[in-house]
C-alpha atoms as a PDB file:
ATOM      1  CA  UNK A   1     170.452  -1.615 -76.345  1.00  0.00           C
ATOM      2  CA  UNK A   2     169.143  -1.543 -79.785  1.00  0.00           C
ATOM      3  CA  UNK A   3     171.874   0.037 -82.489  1.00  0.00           C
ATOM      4  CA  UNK A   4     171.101   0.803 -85.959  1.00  0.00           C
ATOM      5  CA  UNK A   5     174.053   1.639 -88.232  1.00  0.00           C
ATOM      6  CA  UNK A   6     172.686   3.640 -91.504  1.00  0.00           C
ATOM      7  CA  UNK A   7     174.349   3.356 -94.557  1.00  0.00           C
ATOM      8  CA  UNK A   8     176.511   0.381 -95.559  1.00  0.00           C
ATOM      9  CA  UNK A   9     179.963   1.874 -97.242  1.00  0.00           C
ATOM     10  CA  UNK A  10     183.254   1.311 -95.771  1.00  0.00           C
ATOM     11  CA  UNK A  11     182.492   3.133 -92.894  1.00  0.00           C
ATOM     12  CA  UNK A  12     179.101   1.555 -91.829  1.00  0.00           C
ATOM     13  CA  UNK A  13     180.113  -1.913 -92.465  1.00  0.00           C
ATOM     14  CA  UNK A  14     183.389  -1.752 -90.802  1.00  0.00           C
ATOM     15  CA  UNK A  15     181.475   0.044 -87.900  1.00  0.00           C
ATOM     16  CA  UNK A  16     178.554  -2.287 -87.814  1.00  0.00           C
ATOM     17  CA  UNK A  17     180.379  -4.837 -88.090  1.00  0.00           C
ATOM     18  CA  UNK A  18     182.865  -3.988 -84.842  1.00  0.00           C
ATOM     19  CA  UNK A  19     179.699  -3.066 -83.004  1.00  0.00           C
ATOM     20  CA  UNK A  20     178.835  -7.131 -83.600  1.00  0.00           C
ATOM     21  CA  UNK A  21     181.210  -8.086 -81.272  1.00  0.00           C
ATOM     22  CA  UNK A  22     179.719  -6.525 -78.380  1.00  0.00           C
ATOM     23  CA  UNK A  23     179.700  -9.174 -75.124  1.00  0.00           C
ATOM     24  CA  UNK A  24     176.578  -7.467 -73.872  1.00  0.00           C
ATOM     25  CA  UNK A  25     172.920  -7.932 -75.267  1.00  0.00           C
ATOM     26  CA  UNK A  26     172.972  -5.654 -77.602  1.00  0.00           C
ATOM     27  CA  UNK A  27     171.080  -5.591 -80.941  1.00  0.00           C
ATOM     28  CA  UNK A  28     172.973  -4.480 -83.848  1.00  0.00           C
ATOM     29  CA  UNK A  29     171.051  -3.623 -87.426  1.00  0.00           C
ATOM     30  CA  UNK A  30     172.329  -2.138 -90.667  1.00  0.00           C
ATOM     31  CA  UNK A  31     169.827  -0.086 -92.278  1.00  0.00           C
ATOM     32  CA  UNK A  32     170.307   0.027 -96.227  1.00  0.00           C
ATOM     33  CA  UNK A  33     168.106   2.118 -98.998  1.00  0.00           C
ATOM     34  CA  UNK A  34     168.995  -1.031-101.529  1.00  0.00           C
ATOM     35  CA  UNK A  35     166.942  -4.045-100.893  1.00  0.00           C
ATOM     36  CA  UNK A  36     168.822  -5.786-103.319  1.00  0.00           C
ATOM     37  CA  UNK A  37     172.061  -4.609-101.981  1.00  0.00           C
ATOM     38  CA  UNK A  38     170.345  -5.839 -97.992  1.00  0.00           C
ATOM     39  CA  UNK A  39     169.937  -9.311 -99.518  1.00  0.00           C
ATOM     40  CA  UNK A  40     173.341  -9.406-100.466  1.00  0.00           C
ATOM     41  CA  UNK A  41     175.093  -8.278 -97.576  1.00  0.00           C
ATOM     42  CA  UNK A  42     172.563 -10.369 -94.958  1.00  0.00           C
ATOM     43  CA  UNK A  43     173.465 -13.746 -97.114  1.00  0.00           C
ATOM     44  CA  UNK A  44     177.193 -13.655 -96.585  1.00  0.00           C
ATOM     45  CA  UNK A  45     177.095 -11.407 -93.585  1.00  0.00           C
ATOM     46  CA  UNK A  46     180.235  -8.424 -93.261  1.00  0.00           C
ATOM     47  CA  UNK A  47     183.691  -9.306 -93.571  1.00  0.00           C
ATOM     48  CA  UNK A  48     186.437  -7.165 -92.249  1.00  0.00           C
ATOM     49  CA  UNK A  49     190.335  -7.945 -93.428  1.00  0.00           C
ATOM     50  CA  UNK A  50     193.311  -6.042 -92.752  1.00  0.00           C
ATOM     51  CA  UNK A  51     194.210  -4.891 -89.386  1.00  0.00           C
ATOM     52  CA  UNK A  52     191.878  -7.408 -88.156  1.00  0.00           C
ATOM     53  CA  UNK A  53     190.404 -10.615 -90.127  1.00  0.00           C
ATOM     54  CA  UNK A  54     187.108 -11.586 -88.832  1.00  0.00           C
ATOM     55  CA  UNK A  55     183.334 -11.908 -90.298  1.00  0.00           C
ATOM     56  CA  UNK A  56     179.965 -11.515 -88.340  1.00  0.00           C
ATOM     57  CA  UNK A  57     176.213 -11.947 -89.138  1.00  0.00           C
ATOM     58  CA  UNK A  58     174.664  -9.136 -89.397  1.00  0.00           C
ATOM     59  CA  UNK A  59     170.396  -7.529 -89.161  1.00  0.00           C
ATOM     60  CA  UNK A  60     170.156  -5.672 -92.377  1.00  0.00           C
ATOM     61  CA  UNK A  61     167.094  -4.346 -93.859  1.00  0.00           C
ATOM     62  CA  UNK A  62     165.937  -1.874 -96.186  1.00  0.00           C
ATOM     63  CA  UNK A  63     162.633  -1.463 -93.891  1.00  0.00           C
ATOM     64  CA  UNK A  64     163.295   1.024 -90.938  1.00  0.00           C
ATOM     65  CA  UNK A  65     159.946  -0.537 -90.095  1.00  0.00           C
ATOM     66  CA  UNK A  66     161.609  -4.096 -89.307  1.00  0.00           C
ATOM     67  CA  UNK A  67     163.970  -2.355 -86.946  1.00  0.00           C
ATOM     68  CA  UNK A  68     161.371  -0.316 -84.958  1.00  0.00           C
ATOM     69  CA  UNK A  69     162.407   1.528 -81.669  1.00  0.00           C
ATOM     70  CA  UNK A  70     166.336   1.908 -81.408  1.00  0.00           C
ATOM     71  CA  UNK A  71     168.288   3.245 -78.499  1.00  0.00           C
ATOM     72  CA  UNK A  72     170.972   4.506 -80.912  1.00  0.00           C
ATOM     73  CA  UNK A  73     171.017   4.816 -84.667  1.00  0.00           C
ATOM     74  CA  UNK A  74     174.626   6.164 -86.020  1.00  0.00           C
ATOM     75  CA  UNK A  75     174.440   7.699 -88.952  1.00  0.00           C
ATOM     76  CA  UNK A  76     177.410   6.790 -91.547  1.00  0.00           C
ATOM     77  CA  UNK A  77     175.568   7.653 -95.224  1.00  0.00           C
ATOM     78  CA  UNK A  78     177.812  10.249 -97.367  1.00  0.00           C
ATOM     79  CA  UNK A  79     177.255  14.367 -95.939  1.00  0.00           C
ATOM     80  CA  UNK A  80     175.109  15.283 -98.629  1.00  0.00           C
ATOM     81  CA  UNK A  81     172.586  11.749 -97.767  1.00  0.00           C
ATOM     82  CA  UNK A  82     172.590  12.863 -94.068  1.00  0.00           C
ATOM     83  CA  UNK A  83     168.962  14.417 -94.882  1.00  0.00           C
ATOM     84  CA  UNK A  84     167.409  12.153 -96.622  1.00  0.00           C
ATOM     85  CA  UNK A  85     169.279   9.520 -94.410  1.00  0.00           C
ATOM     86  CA  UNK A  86     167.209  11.519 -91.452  1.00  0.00           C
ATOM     87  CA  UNK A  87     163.702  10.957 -93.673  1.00  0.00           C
ATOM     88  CA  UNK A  88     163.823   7.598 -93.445  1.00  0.00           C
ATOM     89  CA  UNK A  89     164.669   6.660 -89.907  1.00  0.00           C
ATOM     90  CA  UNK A  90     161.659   8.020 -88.395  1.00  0.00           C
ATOM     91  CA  UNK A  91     160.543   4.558 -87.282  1.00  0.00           C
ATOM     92  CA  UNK A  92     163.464   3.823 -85.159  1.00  0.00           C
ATOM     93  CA  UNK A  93     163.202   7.438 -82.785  1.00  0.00           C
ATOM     94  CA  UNK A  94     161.925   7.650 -79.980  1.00  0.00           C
ATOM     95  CA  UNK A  95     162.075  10.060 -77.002  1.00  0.00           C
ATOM     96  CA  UNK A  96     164.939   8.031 -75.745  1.00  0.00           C
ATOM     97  CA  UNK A  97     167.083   7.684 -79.177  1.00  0.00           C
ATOM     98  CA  UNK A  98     170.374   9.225 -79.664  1.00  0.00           C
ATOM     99  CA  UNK A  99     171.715   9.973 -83.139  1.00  0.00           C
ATOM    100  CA  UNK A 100     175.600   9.700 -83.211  1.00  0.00           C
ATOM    101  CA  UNK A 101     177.484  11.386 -86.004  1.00  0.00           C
ATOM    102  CA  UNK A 102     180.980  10.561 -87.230  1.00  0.00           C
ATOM    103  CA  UNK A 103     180.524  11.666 -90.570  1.00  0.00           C
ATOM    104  CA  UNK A 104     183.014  14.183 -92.547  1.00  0.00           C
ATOM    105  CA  UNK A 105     182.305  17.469 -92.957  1.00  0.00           C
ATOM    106  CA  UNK A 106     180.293  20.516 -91.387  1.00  0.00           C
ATOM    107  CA  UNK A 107     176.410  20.669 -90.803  1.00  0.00           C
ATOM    108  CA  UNK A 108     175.449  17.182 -90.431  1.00  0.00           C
ATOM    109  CA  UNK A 109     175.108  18.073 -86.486  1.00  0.00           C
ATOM    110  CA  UNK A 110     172.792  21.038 -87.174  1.00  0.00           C
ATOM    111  CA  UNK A 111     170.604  18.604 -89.206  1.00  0.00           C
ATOM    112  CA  UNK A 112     170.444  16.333 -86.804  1.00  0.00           C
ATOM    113  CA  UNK A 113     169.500  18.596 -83.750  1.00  0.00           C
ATOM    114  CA  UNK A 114     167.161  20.110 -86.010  1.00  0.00           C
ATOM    115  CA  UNK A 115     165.284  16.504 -86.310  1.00  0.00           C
ATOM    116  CA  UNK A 116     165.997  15.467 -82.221  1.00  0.00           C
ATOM    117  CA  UNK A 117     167.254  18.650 -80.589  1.00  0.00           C
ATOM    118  CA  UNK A 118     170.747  18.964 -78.966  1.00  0.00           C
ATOM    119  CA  UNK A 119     170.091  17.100 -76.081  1.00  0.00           C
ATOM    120  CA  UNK A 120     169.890  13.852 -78.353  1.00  0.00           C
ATOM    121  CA  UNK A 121     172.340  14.508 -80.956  1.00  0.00           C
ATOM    122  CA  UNK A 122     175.891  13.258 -80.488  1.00  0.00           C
ATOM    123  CA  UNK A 123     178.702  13.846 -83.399  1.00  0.00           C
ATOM    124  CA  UNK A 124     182.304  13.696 -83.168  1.00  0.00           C
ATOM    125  CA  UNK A 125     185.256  12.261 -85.087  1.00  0.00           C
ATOM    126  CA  UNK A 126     186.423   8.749 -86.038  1.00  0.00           C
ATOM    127  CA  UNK A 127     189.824   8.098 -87.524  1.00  0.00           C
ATOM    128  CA  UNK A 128     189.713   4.855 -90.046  1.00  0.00           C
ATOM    129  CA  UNK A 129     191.203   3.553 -92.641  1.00  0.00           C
ATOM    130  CA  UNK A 130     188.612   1.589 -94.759  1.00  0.00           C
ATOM    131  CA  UNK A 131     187.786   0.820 -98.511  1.00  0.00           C
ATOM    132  CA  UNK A 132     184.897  -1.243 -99.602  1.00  0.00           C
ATOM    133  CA  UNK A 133     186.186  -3.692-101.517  1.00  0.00           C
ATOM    134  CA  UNK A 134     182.328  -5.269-102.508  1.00  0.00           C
ATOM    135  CA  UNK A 135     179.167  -5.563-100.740  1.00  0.00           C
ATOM    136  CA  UNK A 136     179.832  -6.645 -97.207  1.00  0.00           C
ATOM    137  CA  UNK A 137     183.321  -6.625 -97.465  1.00  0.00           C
ATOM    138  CA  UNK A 138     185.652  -3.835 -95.935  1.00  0.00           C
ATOM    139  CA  UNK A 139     189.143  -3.495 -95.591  1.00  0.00           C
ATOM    140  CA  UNK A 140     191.052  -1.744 -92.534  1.00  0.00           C
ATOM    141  CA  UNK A 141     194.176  -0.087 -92.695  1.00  0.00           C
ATOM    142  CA  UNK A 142     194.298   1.445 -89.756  1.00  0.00           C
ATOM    143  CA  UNK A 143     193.024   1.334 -85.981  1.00  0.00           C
ATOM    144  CA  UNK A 144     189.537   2.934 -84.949  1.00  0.00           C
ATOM    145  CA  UNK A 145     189.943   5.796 -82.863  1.00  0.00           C
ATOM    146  CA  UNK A 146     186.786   8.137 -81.798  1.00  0.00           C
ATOM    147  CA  UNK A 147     186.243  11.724 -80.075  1.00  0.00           C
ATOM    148  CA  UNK A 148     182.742  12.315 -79.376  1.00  0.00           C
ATOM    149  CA  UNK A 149     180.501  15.011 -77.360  1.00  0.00           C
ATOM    150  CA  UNK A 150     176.830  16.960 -77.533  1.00  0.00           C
ATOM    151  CA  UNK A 151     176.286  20.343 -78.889  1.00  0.00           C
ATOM    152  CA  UNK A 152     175.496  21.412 -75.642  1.00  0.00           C
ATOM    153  CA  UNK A 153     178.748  20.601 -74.177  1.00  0.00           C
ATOM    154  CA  UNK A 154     177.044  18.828 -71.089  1.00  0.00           C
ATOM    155  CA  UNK A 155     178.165  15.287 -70.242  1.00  0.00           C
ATOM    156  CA  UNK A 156     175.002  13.132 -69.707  1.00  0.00           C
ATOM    157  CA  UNK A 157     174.852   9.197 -69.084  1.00  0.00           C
ATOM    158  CA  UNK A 158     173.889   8.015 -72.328  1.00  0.00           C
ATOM    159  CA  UNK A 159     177.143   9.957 -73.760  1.00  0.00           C
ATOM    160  CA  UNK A 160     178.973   7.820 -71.191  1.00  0.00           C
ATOM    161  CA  UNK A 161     176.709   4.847 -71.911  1.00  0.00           C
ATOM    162  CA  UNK A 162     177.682   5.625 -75.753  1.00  0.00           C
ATOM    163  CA  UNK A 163     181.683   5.815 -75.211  1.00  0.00           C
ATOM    164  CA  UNK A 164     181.732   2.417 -72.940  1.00  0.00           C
ATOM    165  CA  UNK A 165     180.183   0.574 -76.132  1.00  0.00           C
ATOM    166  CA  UNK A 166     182.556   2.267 -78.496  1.00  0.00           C
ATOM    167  CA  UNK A 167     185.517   1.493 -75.821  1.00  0.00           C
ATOM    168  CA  UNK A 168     183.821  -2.394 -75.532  1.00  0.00           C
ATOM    169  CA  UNK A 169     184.006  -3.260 -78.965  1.00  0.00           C
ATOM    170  CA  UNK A 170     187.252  -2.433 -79.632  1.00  0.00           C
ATOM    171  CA  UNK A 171     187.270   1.770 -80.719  1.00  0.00           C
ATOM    172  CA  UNK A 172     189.161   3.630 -78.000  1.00  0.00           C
ATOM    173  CA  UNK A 173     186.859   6.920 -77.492  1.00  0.00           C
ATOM    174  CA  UNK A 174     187.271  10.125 -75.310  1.00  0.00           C
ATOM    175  CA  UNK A 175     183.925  12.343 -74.519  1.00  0.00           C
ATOM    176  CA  UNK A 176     184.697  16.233 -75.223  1.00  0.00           C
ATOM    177  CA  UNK A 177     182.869  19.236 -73.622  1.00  0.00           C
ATOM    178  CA  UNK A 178     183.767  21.075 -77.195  1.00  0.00           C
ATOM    179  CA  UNK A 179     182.426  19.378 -80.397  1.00  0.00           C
ATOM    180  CA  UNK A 180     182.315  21.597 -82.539  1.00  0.00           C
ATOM    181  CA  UNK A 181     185.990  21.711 -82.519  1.00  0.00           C
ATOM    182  CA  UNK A 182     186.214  18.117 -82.877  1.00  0.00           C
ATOM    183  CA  UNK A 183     184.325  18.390 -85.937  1.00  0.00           C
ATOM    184  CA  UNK A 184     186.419  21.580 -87.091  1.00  0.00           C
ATOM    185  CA  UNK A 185     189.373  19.619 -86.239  1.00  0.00           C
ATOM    186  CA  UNK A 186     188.716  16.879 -88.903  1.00  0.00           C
ATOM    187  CA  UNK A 187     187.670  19.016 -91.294  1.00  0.00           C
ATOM    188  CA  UNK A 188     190.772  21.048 -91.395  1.00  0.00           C
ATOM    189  CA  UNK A 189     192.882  17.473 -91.758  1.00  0.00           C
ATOM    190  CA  UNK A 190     190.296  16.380 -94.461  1.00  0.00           C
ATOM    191  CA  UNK A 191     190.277  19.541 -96.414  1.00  0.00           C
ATOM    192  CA  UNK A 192     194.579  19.282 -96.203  1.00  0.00           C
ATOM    193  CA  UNK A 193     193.747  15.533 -97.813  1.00  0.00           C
ATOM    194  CA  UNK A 194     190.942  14.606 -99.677  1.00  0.00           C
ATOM    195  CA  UNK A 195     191.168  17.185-102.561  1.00  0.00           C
ATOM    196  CA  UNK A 196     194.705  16.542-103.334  1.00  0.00           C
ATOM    197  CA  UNK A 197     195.009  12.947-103.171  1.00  0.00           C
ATOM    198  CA  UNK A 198     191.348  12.710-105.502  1.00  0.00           C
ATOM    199  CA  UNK A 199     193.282  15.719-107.781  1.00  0.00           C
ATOM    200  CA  UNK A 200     196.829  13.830-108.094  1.00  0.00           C
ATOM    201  CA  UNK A 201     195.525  10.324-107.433  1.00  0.00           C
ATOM    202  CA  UNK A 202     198.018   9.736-104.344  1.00  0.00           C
ATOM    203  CA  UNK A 203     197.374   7.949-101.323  1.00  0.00           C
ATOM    204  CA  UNK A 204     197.871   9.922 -98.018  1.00  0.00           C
ATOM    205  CA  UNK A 205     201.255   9.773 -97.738  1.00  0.00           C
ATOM    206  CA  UNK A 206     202.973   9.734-100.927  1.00  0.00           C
ATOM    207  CA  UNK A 207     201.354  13.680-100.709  1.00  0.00           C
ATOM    208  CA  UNK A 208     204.221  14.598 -98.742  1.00  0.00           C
ATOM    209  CA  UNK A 209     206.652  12.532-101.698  1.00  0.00           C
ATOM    210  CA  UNK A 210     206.217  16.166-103.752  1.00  0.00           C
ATOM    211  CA  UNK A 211     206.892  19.363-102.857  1.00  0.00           C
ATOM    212  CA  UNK A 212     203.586  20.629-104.724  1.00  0.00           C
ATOM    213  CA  UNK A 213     201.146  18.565-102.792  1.00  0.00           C
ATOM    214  CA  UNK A 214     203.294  19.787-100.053  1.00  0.00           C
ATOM    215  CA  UNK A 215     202.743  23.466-100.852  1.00  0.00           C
ATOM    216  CA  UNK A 216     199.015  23.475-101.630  1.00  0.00           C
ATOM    217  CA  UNK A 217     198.361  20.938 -98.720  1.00  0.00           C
ATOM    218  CA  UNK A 218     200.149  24.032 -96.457  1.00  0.00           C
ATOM    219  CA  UNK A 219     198.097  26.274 -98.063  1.00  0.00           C
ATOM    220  CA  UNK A 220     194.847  24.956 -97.855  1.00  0.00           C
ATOM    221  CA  UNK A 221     195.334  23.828 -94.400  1.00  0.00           C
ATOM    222  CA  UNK A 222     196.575  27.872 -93.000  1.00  0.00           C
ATOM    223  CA  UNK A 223     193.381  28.930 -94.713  1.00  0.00           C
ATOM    224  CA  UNK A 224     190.875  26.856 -92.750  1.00  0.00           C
ATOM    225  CA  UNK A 225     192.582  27.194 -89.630  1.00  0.00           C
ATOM    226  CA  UNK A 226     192.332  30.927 -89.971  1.00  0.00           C
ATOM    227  CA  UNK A 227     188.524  30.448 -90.438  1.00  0.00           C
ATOM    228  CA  UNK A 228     188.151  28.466 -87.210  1.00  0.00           C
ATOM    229  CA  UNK A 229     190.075  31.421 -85.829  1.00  0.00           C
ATOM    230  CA  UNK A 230     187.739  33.816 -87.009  1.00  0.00           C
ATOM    231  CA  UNK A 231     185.019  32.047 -85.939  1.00  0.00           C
ATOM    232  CA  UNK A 232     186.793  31.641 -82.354  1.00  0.00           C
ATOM    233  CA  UNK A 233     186.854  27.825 -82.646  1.00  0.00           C
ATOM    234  CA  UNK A 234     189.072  25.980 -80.159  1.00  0.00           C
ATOM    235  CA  UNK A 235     191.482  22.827 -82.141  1.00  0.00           C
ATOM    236  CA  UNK A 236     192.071  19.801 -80.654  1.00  0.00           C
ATOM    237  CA  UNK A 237     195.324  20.159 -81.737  1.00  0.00           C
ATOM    238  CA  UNK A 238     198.164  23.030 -81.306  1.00  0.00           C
ATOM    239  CA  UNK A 239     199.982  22.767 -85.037  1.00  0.00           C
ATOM    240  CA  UNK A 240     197.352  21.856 -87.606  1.00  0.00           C
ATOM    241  CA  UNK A 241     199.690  21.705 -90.680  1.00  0.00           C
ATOM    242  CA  UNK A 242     202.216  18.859 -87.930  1.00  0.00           C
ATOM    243  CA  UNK A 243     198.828  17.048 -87.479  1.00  0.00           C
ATOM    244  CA  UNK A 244     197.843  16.520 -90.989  1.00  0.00           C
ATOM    245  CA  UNK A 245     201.354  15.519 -91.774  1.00  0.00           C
ATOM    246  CA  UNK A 246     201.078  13.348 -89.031  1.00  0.00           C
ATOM    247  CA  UNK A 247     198.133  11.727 -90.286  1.00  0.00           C
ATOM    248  CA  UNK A 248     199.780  10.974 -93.870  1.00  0.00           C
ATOM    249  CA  UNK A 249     202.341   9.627 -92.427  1.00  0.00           C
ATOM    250  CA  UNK A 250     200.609   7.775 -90.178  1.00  0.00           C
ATOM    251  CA  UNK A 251     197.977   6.476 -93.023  1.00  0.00           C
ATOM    252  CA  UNK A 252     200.431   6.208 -95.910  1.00  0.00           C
ATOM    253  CA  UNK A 253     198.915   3.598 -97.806  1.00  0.00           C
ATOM    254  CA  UNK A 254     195.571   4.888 -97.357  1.00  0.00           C
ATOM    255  CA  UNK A 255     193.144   5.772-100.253  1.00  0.00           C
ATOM    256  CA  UNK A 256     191.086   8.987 -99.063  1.00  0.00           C
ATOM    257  CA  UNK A 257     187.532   8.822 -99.418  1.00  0.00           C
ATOM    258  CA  UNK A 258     187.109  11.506-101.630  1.00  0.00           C
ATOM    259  CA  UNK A 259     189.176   9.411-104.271  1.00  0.00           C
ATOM    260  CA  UNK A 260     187.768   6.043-103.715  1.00  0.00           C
ATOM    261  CA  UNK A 261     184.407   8.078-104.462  1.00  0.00           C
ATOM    262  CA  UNK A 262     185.982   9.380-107.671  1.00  0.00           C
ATOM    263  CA  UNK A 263     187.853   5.683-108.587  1.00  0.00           C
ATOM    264  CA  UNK A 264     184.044   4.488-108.847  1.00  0.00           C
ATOM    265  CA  UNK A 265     182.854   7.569-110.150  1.00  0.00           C
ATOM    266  CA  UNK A 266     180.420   8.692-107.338  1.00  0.00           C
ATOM    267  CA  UNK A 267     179.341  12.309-106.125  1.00  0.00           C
ATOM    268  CA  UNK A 268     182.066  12.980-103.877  1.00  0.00           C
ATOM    269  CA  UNK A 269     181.761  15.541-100.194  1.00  0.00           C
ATOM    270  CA  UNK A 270     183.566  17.986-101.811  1.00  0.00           C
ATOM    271  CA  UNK A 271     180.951  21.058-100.674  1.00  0.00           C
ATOM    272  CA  UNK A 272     180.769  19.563 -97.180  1.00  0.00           C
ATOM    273  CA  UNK A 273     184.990  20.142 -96.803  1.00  0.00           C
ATOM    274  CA  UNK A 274     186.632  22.601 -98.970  1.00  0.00           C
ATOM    275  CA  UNK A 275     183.690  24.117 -99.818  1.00  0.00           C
ATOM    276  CA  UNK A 276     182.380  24.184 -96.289  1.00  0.00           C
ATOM    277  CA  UNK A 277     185.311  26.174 -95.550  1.00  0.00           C
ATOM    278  CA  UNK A 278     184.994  28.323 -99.023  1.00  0.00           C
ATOM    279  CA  UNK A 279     181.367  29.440 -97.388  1.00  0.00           C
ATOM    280  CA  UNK A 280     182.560  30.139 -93.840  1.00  0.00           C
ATOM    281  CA  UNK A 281     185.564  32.096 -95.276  1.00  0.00           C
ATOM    282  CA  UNK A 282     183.078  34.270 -96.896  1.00  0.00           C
ATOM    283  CA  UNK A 283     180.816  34.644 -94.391  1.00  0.00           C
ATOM    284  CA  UNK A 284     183.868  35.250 -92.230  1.00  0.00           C
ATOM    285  CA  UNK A 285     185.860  37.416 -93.762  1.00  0.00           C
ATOM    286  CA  UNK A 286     188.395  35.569 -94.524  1.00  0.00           C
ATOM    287  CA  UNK A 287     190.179  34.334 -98.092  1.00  0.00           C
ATOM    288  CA  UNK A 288     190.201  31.164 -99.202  1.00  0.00           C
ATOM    289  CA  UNK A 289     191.678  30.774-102.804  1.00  0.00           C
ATOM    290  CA  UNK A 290     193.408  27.516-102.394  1.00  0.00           C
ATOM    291  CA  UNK A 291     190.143  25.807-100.796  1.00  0.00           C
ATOM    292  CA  UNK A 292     188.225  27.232-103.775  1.00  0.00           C
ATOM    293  CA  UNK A 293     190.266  26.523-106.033  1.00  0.00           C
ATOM    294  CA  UNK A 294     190.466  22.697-105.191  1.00  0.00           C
ATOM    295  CA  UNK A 295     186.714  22.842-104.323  1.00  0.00           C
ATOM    296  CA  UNK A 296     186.306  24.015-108.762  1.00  0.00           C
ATOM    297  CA  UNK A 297     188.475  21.634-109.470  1.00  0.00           C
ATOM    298  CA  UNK A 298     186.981  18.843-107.832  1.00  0.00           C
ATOM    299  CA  UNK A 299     183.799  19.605-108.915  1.00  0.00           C
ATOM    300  CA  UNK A 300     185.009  19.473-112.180  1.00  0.00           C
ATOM    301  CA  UNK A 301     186.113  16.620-112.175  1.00  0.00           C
ATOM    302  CA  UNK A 302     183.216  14.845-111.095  1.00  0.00           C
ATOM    303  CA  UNK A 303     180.951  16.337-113.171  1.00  0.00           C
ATOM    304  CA  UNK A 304     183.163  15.224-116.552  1.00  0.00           C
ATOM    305  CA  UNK A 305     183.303  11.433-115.057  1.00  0.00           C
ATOM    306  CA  UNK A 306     182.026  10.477-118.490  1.00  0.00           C
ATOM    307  CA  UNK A 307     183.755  12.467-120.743  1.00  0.00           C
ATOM    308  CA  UNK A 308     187.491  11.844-118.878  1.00  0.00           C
ATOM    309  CA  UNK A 309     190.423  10.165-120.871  1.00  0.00           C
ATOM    310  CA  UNK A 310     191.692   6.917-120.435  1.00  0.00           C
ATOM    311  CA  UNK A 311     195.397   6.692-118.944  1.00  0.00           C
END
C-alpha cells in the first residue's frame, strides 16, 4: 500500500514517521507545500523522542506529482488548510484512495466527502501528545491512541485494512459505526482545553491547579455537550466534564496545540472548536456564552501577535 501523510507539524511527522515502521511493503511519503522545508526534513530524515526515541528515513516531496497514485493519503494540515490541503492532492486519488482524517475540529469530513464521497472518506480521533520541536523533529508525550469509522456508518475492508496498519505500527485503533460522535467527542474535550490553556498559558493539567480554569473549563464543556444533545449526537463517553478532566490529568505536561500555535505566533483552529460550537449553538438553539466568549478572546489574541507586551 502506498500512504501519503500531508502536512508535516507535530502531528504528521510523528504519524509519518510511526507509519515507517511498518513490517509490510508499504510505501510511506510526506507531502509538504515548502520545498525548502522537504529538503530539510528528507536530509536528516524524522526524529521522534520522548515516549519513544527512534529516527526513520522518510519520502518527502513538495510535488504530489512525485508521489502519484496512493492507496491512502491522511490528511494532518491545520482545519482551516484541510481545503487547500484537498487542492493539491489531486495527483495521488484514485477510484481506490481513501482519505483518513484525524484532524481537530468539525467539517473537515464534509470537505472531504465532498471531494471523494462518503464511501472513501474515513475521519476519526487520535489522542497524542506531540510538539515540533524543529523541522523533522517531534516530541511525544503521550501514547497514540485512534477511533476511526465512515460517514456512512458501514464497516467495509479497507476500514479494516486501515485499522490493522494503524494497530501494526504501533497506534491501538477501534473502528466505530458512529463517527460523527467520535469527532463530536474530541471536540467537546478540545473546546474544554485548547482555549484556556492558549488564554492562561497552562499546560493541560495545571488547568485543574485553579479553580477559574476549573469553572470556565465546566462551563464551556456543559455548553457543547448540550449542543450535541440538541443535535441528537451520541458521546463516546457518559460524563464529558470526568473525561476532559481525565485527559488533563492524564496529559499534564502537555502543551495544547492551540498554544504551541500561539507560542510561535501562528493562526490558531480557534473557529473550527469553540467557534464550531458558537455556530451550531446558534443554529441549534442553544447558548453558548462561555464558548464565545473564549472564541473573541482567542481571536484577539492572535490577531494583536505583534502588538502584545513582553513578560
Amino acid at each position: 500500500m502506498k500512504i501519503a501523510v500531508v502536512g508535516p507539524g507535530a502531528m504528521g511527522c510523528l504519524f509519518a514517521a510511526l507509519l515507517t515502521r511498518t513490517k509490510s511493503d508499504d510505501e510511506i511519503w510526506l507531502l509538504d507545500k515548502y520545498p525548502a522545508r522537504a529538503n530539510i526534513i528528507k536530509a536528516k530524515g524524522l526524529t521522534v523522542e520522548g515516549v519513544e526515541n527512534f529516527k526513520s528515513r522518510i519520502n518527502i516531496t513538495a510535488n504530489p506529482n512525485d508521489i502519484g497514485h496512493s492507496e491512502l493519503v491522511t490528511i494532518c494540515t491545520k482545519s482551516y488548510d484541510t481545503e487547500a490541503a484537498l487542492g493539491s492532492i489531486e495527483p495521488l486519488l484514485k477510484d481506490d484512495t481513501n482519505i483518513l482524517s484525524l484532524q481537530n475540529g468539525i467539517g473537515n469530513m464534509e470537505l472531504i466527502e465532498s471531494l471523494v464521497g462518503e464511501d472513501r472518506t474515513v475521519c476519526g480521533m487520535i489522542t497524542h501528545g506531540a510538539v515540533l520541536i524543529e523541522d523533522g523533529r517531534v516530541r511525544q508525550s503521550g501514547k497514540c491512541e485512534a477511533v476511526i469509522g465512515k460517514p456512512t456508518g458501514r464497516i467495509f475492508r479497507d476500514l479494516r485494512n486501515i485499522s490493522s496498519l494503524l494497530n501494526n505500527v504501533g497506534i491501538p485503533t477501534k473502528i466505530s459505526r458512529d463517527v460523527n460522535g467520535v469527532i463530536w467527542s474530541k471536540l467537546i474535550i478540545n473546546s474544554g482545553i485548547n482555549a484556556l490553556s492558549l488564554i492562561c498559558r497552562l499546560s493541560n493539567g495545571e488547568l485543574l491547579k485553579y479553580e477559574g480554569t476549573k469553572e470556565l473549563m465546566r462551563q464551556a464543556v456543559i455548553e457543547a455537550t448540550k449542543v450535541a444533545k440538541k443535535k441528537k449526537i451520541k458521546l463516546i463517553f457518559d460524563d464529558p466534564l470526568q473525561k476532559v478532566e481525565s485527559v488533563c490529568k492524564n496529559t499534564y505536561s502537555n502543551t495544547s496545540s492551540m498554544l504551541q500555535d500561539a507560542m510561535r505566533k501562528k493562526e490558531t483552529e480557534i473557529e473550527f472548536i469553540n467557534g464550531a460550537v458558537v455556530r451550531h449553538a446558534k443554529s441549534s438553539g442553544v447558548k453558548a456564552p462561555v464558548n464565545e466568549m473564549l472564541t473573541q478572546l482567542v481571536n484577539v489574541i492572535e490577531s494583536s501577535y505583534k502588538e502584545q507586551a513582553k513578560i
